[in-house]
Protein backbone atom coordinates (compact mmCIF):
# COMPACT_ATOMS: atom_id res chain seq x y z
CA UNK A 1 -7.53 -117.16 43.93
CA UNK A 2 -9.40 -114.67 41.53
CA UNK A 3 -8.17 -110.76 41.53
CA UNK A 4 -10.84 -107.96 42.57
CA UNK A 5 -11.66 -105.94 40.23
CA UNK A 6 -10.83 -102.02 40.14
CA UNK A 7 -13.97 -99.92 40.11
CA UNK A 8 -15.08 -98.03 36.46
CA UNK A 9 -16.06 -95.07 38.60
CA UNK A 10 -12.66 -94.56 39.38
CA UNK A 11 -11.15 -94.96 35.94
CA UNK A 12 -13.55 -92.11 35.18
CA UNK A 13 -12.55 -89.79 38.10
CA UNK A 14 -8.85 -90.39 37.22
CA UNK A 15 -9.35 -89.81 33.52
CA UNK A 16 -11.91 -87.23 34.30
CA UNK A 17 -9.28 -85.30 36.49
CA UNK A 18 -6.41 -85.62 34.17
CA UNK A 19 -8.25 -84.10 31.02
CA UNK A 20 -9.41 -81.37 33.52
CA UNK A 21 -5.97 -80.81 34.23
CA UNK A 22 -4.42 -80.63 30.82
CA UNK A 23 -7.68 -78.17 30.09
CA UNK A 24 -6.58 -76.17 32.86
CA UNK A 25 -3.06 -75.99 32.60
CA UNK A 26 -2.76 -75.46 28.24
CA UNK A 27 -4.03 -72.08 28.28
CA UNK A 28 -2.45 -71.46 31.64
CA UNK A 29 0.59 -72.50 30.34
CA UNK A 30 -0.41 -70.71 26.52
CA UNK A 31 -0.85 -67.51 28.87
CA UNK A 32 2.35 -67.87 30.55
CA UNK A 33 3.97 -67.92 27.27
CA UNK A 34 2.41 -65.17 25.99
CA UNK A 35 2.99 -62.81 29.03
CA UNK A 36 6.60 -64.02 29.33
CA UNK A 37 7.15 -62.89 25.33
CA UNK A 38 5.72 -59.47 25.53
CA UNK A 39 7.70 -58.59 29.14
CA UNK A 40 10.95 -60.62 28.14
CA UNK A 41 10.95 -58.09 25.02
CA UNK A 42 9.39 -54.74 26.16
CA UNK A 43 6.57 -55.12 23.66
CA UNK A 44 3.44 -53.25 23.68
CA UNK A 45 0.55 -55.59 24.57
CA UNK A 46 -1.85 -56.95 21.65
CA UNK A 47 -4.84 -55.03 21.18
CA UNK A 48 -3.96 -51.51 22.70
CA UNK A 49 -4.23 -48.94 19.50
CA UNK A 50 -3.97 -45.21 19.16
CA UNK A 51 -7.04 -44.11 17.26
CA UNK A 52 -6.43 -46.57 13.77
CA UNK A 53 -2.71 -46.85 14.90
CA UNK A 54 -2.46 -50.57 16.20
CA UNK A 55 0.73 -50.37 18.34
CA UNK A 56 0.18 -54.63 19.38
CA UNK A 57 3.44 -56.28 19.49
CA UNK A 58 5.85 -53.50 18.38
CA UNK A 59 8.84 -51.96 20.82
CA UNK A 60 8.69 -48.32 21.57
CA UNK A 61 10.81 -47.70 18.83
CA UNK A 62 8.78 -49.36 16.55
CA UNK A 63 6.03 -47.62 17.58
CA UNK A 64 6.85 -44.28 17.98
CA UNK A 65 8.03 -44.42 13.84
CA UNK A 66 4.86 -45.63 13.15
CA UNK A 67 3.14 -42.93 15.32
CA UNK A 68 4.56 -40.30 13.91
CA UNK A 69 4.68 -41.34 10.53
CA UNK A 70 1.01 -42.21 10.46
CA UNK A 71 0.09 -38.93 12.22
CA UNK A 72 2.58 -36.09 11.83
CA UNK A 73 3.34 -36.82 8.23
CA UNK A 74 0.65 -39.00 6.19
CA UNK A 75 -2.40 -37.74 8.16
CA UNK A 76 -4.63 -34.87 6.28
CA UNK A 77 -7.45 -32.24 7.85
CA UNK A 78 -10.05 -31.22 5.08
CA UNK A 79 -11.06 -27.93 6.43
CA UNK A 80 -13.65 -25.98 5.05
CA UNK A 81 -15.54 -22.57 5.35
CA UNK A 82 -18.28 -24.06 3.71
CA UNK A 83 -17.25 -22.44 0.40
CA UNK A 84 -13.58 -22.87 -0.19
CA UNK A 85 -11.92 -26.35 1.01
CA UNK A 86 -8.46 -26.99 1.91
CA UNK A 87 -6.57 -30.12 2.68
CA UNK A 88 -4.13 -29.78 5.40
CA UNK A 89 -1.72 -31.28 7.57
CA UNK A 90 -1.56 -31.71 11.16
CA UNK A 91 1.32 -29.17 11.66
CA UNK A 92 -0.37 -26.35 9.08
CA UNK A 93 -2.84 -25.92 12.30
CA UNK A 94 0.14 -26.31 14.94
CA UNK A 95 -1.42 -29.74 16.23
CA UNK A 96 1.42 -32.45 16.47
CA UNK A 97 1.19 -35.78 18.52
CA UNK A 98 3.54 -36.48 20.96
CA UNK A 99 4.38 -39.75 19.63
CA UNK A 100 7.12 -40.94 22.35
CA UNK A 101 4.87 -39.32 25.27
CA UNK A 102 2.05 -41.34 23.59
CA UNK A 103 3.88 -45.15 23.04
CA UNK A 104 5.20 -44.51 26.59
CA UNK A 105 1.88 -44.50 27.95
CA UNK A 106 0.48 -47.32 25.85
CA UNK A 107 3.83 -49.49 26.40
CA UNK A 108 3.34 -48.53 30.73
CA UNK A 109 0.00 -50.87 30.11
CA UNK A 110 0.87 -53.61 31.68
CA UNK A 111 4.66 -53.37 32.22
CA UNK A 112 5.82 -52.13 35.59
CA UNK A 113 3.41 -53.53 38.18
CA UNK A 114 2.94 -56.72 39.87
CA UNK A 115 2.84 -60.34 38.21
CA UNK A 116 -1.09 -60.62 39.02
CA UNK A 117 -1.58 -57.59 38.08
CA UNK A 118 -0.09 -57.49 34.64
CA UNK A 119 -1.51 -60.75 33.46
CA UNK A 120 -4.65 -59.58 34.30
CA UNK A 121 -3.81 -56.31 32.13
CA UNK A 122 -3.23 -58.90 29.39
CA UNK A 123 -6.61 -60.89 29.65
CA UNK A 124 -8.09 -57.65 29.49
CA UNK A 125 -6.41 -56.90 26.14
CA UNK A 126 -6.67 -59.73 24.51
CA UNK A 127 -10.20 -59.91 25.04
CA UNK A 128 -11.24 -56.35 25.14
CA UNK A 129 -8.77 -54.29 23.55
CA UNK A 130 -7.66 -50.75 24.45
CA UNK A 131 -7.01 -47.30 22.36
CA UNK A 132 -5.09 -45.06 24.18
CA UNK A 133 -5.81 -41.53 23.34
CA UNK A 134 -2.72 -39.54 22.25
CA UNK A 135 -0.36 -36.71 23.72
CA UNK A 136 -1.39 -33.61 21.59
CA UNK A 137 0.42 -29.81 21.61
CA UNK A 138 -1.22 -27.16 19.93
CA UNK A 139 0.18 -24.36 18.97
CA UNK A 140 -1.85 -21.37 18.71
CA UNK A 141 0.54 -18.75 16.49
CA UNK A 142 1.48 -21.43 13.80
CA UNK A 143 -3.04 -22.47 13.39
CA UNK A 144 -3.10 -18.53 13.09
CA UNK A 145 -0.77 -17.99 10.86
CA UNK A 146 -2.03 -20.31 9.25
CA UNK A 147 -5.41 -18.93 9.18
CA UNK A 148 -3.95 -15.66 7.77
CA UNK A 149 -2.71 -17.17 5.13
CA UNK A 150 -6.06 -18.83 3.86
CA UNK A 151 -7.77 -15.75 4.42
CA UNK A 152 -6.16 -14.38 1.61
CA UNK A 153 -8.02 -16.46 -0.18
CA UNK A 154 -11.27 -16.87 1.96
CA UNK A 155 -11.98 -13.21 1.93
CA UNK A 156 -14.38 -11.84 -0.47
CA UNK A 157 -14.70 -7.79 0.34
CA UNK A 158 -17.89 -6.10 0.53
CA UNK A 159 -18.95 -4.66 -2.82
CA UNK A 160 -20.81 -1.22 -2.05
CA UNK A 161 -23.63 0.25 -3.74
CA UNK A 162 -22.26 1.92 -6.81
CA UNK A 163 -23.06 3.69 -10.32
CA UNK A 164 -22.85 2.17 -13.26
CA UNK A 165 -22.40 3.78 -16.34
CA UNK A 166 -24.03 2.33 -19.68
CA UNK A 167 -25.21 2.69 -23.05
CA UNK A 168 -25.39 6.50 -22.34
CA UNK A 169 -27.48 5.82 -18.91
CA UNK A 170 -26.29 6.02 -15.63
CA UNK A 171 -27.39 3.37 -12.80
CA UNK A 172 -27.54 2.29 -9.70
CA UNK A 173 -25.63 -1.53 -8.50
CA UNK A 174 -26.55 -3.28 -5.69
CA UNK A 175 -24.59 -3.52 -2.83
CA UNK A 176 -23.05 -7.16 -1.88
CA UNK A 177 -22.29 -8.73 1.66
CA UNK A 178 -18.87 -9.53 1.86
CA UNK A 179 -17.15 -12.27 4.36
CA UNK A 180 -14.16 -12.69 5.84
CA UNK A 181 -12.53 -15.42 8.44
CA UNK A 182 -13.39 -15.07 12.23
CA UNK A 183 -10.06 -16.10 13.66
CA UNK A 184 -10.66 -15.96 17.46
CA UNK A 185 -13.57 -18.21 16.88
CA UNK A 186 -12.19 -20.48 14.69
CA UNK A 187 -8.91 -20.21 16.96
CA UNK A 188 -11.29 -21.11 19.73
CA UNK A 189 -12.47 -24.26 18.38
CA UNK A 190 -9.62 -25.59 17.39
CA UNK A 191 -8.07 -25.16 20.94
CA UNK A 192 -10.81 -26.62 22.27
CA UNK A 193 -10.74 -29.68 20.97
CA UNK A 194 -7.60 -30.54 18.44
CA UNK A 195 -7.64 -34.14 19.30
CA UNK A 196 -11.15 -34.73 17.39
CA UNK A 197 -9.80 -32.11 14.49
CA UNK A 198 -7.08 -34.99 14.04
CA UNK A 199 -9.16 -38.37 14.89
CA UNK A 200 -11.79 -37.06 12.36
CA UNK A 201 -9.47 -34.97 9.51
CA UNK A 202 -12.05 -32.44 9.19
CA UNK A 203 -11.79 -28.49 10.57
CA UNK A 204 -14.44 -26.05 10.34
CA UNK A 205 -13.18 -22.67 9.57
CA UNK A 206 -16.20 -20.08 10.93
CA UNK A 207 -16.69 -17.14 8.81
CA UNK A 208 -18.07 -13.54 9.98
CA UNK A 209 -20.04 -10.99 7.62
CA UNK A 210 -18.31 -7.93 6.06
CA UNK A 211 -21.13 -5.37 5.78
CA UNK A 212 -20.55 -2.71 2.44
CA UNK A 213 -20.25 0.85 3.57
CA UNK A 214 -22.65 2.44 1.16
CA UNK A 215 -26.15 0.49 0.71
CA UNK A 216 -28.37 3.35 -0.60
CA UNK A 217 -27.11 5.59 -3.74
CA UNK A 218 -30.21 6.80 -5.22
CA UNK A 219 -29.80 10.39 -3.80
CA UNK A 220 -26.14 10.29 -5.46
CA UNK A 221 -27.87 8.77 -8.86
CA UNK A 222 -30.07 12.05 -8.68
CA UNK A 223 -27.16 14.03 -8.80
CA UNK A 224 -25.10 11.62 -11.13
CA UNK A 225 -27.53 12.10 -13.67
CA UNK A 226 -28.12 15.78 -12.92
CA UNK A 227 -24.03 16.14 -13.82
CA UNK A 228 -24.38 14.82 -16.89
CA UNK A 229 -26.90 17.25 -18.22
CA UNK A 230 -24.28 19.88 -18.06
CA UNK A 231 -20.97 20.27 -19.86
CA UNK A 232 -17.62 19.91 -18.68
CA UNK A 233 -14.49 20.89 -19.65
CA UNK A 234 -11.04 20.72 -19.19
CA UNK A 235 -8.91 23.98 -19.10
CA UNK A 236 -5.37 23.75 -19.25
CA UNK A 237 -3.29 26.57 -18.52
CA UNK A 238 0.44 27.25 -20.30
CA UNK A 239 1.81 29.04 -17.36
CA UNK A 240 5.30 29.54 -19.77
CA UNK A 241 3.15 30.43 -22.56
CA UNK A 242 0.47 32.21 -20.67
CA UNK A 243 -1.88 30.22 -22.92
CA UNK A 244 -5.07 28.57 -22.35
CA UNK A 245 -6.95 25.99 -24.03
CA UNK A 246 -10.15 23.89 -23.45
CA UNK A 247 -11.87 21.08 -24.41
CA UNK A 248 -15.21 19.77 -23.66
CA UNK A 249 -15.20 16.04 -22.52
CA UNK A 250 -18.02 13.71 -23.64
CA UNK A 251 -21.01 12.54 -22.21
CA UNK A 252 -19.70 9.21 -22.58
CA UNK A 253 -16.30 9.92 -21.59
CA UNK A 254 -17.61 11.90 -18.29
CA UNK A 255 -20.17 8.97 -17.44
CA UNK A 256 -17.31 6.47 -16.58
CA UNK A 257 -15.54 8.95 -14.56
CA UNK A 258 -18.01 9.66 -11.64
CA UNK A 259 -17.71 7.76 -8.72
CA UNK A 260 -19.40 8.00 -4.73
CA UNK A 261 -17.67 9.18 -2.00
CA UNK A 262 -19.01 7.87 1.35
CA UNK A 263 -18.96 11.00 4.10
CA UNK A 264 -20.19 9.34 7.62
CA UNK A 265 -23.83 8.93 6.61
CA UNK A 266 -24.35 11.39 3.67
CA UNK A 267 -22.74 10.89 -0.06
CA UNK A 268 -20.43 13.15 -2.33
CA UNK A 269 -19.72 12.60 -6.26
CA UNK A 270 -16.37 13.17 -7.75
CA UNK A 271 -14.59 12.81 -10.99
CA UNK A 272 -12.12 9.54 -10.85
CA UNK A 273 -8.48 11.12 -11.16
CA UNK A 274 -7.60 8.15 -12.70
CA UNK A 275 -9.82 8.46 -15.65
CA UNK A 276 -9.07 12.30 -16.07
CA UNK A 277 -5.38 11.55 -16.22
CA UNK A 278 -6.02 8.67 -18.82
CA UNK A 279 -8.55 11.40 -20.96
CA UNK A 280 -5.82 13.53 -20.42
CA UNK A 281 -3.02 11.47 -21.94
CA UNK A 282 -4.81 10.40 -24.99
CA UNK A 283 -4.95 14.38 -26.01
CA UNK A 284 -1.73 15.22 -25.22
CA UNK A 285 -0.70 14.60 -28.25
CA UNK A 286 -2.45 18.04 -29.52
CA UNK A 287 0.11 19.91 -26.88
CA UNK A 288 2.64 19.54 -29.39
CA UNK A 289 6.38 18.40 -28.97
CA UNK A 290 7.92 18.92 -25.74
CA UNK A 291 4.46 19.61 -23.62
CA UNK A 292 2.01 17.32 -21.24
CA UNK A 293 -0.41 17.64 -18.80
CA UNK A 294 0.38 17.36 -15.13
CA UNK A 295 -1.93 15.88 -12.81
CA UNK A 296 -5.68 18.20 -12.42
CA UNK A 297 -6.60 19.99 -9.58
CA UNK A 298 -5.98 17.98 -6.49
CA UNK A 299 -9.54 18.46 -5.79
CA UNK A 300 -12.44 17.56 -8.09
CA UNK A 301 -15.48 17.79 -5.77
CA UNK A 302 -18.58 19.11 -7.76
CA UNK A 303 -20.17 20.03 -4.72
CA UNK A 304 -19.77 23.72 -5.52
CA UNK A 305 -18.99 23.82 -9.16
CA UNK A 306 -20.91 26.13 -11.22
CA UNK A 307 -24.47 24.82 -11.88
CA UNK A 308 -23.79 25.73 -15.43
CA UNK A 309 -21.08 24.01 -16.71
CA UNK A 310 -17.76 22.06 -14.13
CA UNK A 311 -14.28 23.23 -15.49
CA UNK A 312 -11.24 21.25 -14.51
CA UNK A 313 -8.27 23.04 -14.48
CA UNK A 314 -4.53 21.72 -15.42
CA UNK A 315 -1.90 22.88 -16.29
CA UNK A 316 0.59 22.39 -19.07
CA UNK A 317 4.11 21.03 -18.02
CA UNK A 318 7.34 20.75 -19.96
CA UNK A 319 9.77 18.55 -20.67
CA UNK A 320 13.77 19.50 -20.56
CA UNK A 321 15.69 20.32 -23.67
CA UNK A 322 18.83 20.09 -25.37
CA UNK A 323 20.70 23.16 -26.59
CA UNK A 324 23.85 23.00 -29.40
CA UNK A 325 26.28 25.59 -28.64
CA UNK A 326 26.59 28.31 -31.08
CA UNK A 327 29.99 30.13 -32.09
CA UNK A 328 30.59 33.05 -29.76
CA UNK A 329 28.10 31.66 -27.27
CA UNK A 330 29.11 32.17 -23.61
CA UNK A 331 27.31 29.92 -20.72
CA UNK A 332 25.59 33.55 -19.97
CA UNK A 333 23.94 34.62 -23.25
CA UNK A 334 22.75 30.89 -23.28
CA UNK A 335 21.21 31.52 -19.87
CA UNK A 336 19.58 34.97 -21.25
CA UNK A 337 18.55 33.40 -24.54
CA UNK A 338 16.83 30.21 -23.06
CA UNK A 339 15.75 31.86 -19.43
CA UNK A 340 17.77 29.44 -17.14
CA UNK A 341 20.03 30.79 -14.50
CA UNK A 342 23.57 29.25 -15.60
CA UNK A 343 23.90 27.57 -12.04
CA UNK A 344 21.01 25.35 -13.11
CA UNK A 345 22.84 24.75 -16.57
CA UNK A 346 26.16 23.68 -14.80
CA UNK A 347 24.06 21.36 -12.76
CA UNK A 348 22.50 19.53 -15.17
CA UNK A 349 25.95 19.19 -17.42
CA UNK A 350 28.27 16.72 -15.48
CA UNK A 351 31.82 18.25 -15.77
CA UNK A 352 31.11 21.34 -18.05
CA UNK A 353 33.39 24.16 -17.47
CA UNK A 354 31.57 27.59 -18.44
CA UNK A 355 34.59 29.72 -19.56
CA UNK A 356 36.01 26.91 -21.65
CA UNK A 357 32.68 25.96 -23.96
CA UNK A 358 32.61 24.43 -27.10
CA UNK A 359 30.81 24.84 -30.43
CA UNK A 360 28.16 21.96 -31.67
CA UNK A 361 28.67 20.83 -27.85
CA UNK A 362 25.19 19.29 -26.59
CA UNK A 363 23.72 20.98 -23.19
CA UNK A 364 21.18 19.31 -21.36
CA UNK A 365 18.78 22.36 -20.40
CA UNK A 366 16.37 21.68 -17.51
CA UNK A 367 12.32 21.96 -17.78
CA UNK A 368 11.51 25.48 -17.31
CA UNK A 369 9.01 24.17 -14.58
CA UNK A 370 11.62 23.33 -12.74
CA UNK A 371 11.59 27.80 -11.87
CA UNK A 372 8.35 26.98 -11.11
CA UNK A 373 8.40 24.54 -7.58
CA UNK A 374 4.95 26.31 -6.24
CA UNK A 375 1.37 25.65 -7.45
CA UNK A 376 0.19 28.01 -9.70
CA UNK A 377 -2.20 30.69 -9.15
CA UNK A 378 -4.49 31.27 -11.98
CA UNK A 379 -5.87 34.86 -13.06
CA UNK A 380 -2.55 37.12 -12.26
CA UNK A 381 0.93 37.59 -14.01
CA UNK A 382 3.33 40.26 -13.09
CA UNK A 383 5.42 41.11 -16.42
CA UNK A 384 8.95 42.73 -16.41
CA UNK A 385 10.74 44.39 -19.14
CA UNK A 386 14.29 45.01 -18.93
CA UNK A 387 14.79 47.01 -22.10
CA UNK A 388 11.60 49.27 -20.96
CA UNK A 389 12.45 49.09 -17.32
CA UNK A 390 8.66 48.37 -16.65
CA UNK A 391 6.76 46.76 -14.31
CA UNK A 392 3.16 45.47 -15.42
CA UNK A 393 0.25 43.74 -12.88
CA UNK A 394 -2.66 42.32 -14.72
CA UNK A 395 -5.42 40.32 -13.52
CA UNK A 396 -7.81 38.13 -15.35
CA UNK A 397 -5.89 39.54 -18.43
CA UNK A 398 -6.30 43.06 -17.60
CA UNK A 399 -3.98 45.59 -16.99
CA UNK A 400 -4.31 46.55 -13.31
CA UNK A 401 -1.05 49.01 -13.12
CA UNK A 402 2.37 49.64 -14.94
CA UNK A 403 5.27 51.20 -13.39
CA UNK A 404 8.82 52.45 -13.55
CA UNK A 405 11.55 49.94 -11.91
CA UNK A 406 15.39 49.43 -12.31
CA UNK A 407 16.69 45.88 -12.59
CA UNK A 408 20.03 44.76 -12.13
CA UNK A 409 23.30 46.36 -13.41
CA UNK A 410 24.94 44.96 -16.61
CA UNK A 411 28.13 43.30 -13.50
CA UNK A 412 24.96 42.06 -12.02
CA UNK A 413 21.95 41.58 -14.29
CA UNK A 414 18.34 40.58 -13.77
CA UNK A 415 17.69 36.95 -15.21
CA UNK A 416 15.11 36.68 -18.19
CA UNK A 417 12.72 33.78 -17.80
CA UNK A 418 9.50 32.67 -16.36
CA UNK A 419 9.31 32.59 -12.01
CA UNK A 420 6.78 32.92 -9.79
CA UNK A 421 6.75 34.92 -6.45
CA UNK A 422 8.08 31.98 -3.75
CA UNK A 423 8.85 34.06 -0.63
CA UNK A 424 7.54 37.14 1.38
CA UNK A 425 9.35 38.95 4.17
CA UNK A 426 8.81 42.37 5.03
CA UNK A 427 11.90 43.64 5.65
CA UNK A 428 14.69 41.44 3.95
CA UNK A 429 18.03 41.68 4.10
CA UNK A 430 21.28 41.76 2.02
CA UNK A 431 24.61 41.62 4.11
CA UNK A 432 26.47 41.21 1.27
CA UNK A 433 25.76 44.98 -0.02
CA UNK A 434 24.46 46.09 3.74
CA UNK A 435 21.15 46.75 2.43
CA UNK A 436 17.82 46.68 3.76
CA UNK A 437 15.05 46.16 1.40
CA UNK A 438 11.34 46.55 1.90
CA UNK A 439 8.46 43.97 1.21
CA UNK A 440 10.80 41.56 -0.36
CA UNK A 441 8.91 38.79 -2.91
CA UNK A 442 12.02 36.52 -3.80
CA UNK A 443 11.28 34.90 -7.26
CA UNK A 444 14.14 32.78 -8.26
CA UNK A 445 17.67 31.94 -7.18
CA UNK A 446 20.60 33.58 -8.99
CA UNK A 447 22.82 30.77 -7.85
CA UNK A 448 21.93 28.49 -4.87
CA UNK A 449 20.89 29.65 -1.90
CA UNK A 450 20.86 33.27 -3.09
CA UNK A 451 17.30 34.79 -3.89
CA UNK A 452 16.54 37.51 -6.36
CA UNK A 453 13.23 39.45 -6.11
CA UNK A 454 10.91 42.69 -6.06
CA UNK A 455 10.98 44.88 -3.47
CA UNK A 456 10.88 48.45 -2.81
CA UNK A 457 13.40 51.04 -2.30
CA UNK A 458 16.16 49.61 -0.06
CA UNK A 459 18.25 51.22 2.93
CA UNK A 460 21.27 51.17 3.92
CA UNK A 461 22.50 50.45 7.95
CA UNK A 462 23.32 54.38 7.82
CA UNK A 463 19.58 54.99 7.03
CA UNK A 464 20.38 56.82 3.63
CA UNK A 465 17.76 55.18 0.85
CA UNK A 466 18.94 54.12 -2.64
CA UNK A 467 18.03 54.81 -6.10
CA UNK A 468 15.12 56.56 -5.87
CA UNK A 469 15.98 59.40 -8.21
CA UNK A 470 16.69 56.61 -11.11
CA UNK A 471 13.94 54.14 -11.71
CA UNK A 472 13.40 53.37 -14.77
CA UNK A 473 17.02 53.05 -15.75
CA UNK A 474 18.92 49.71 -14.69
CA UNK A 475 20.56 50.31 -11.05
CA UNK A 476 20.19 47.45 -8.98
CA UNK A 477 22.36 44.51 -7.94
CA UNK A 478 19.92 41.73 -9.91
CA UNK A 479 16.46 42.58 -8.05
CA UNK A 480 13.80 44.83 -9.45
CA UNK A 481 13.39 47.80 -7.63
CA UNK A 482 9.53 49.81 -7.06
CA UNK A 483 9.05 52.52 -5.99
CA UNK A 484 8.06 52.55 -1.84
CA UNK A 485 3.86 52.42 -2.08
CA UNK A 486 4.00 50.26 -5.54
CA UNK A 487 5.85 48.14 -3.61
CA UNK A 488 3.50 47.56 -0.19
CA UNK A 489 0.34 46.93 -2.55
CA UNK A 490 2.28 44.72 -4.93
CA UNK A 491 3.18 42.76 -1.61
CA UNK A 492 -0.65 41.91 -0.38
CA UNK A 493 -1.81 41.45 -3.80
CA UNK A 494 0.41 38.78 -5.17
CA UNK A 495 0.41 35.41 -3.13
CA UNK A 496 3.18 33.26 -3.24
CA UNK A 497 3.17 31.14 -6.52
CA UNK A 498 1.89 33.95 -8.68
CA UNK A 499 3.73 34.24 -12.45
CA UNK A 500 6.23 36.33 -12.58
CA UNK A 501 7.52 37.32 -16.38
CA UNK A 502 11.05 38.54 -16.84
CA UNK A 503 12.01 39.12 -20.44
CA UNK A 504 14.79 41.05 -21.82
């Protein structure tokens, strides 16, 4: 009996449908593998990245170190005005990624819905890939204090229009455009977008113009150049001494000194303090020991000078001394003898007693222009004499009046030395003597607190008027006592920081 044969065709369909199977089922199975690893342990899915951060594979622990690290700490931001460049980090401009929020969302990919669902998240991965865009804060006051900072640096100020000075000629400079940063613009920007600052590392800082305040000096090189034509010179006044002397400053010298002051639209020329005190120092030295300039006139507009010649005035200052005490000195000849009230000698000796002095002992004596705390007015000098018991106005150095007065008593003398008139009051007065006394000009303080002075003939409450029988013999209690009209005119003629002369 012979055995039928099996059909080839179905050796092929079985064989066929087995191969397809094992084709099927490998990746199936591969996939099932693959999707069971990542979910058994949490791991973010292969080919998910955060900008060039690939996060495939790593737990959220891993990832968030490497987010962080890569972003917050390694990452740099060129930014540039277009003329200075800085590199930066990520947190100079208050921009930090979020790097937990961040993983989180790339690790929710695929974790947390259904079975379907996240294999097919996977597929899409693994063929595809996916960048998740990060969790950024910005924050604004850090990127502008930042900004603040750089703009130290950034800034380049407007140069106006100016003179210049050289080789005996005097010029005109152009003016410049300065810049500076434009924070709320550049502010702007960077809130706008601070992702793409940090995916690209480059900032763009914006700049704005800084205009100069003086374009045009030609009308103020006109007058620069008139100036020079005429002389100048410096007058300094001795107001101890009641001594003048003058110099003439050189062309060169006064060339470097001028310089433009900007008056809403129009111009002004003035003489640089700086420079005058600097001229000033270098010929102090022909002052002679123990004297220097102080500071000139506060103002030093030419506007109105005299179209002949501009004189700056200063005056002559002086240092304090020292004094050695003499045998048979007493605190008050020393006071008489060097023109300092003896309060002002206590003060400046630490721990001196005055009845209990001794001899070759060292006194520090204050600067005489220390009796002197008002600015000086030039052209008048009143001059007392106590041994002629004279009064003596002059003006301009001439003699306007000279009249009888009594100073003080020898219990109560008048202090030698140089004062100047510091006070006015019409009708002052003394409760210590109950006296009344008529346009009062205190001039220094015979100890503190208590002001000496000119005034006329003084009153007492009862109405009866003293002295007026004896000027020109000593009377007083340490003023210096006119006579009733000398008085009144001496009043409205000397201002407050006129000289006042007191000597023996």
């Amino acid at each position: 009996m012979s055995r039928k044969k099996f059909p080839s065709l179905w050796w092929f369909v079985i064989i066929s449908f087995i191969s397809f199977s094992v084709l099927v089922l490998i990746p199936v199975v591969i996939l099932g593998g693959v999707y069971l690893y990542y979910q058994s342990f949490g791991l973010i899915y292969p080919g998910i990245r955060v900008a060039e951060t690939n996060l495939a594979g790593k737990s959220i622990q891993e990832a968030v170190i490497d987010l962080h690290v890569r972003w917050n700490m390694e990452h740099s931001i060129t930014a540039s005005d277009g003329i200075h460049t800085w590199s930066l980090t990520p947190a100079d401009l208050g921009i930090t990624v979020d790097a937990l929020q961040t993983v989180q969302k790339a690790h929710n990919y695929g974790h947390g819905g259904s079975v379907f669902a996240e294999i097919g998240q996977l597929l899409y991965s693994l063929r595809n890939g996916l960048e998740i865009p990060p969790v950024i804060h910005f924050d604004v006051d850090t990127a502008r204090a930042k900004l603040e900072a750089l703009n130290q640096h950034a800034t380049k100020p407007a140069e106006d229009a100016s003179l210049q000075f050289e080789n005996g000629e005097i010029t005109a400079l152009s003016s410049e455009l300065g810049y500076t940063i434009n924070h709320e613009e550049t502010i702007n920007l960077l809130a706008a977008n601070p992702g793409e600052v940090l995916r690209t590392g480059k900032f763009h800082i914006v700049l704005k113009p800084v205009p100069p305040q003086i374009v045009d000096v030609s009308s103020a090189l006109e007058e620069a150049r008139r100036l020079l034509v005429r002389p100048v010179i410096i007058r300094a006044y001795d107001p101890i001494t009641d001594e003048s002397t003058v110099w003439q400053v050189p062309r060169e010298v006064l060339g470097e000194w001028i310089q433009i002051n900007q008056q809403g639209q129009s111009f002004s020329l003035s003489l640089d303090p700086d420079g005058t005190n600097a001229y000033l120092t270098r010929l102090s030295d022909e002052l002679g020991p123990g004297r220097y300039f102080g500071n000139p006139s506060d103002s030093l507009d030419l506007e109105n000078d005299n179209p002949e010649q501009l004189i700056i005035p200063v005056i002559i200052r002086h240092n304090p001394t020292t004094y050695t005490i003499q045998p048979g000195d007493t605190l008050l000849k020393i006071s008489w003898k060097l023109g300092i009230p003896p309060w002002m000698i206590i003060q400046a000796n630490s721990g001196l007693d005055p009845d209990y002095l001794q001899v070759d002992q060292i006194l520090n004596i204050p600067s005489k222009d220390d009796l002197l705390p008002l600015p000086i007015i030039p052209g008048k000098r009143v001059i007392i004499s106590i041994s002629q018991q004279r009064l003596s106005i002059y003006q301009e150095g001439e003699l306007l009046s000279k009249t009888k007065i009594s100073t003080g008593v020898d219990r109560s003398p008048t202090q030698p030395g140089i004062f100047q008139i510091q006070t006015h009051e019409k009708k002052a007065y003394a409760s210590l003597w109950d006296l009344t006394m008529p346009h009062f000009l205190g001039i220094y303080e015979a100890w503190p607190g208590f002001m000496n002075g000119i005034h006329g003939l003084p009153t007492l409450s009862n109405g009866r008027r003293l002295w007026e029988n004896i000027l020109g013999k000593p009377a007083s209690f340490g003023c210096i006592i006119l006579d009733l009209k000398t008085a009144e005119w001496l009043y409205e003629w000397a201002e407050d920081g006129v000289i006042v002369e007191v000597t023996p």
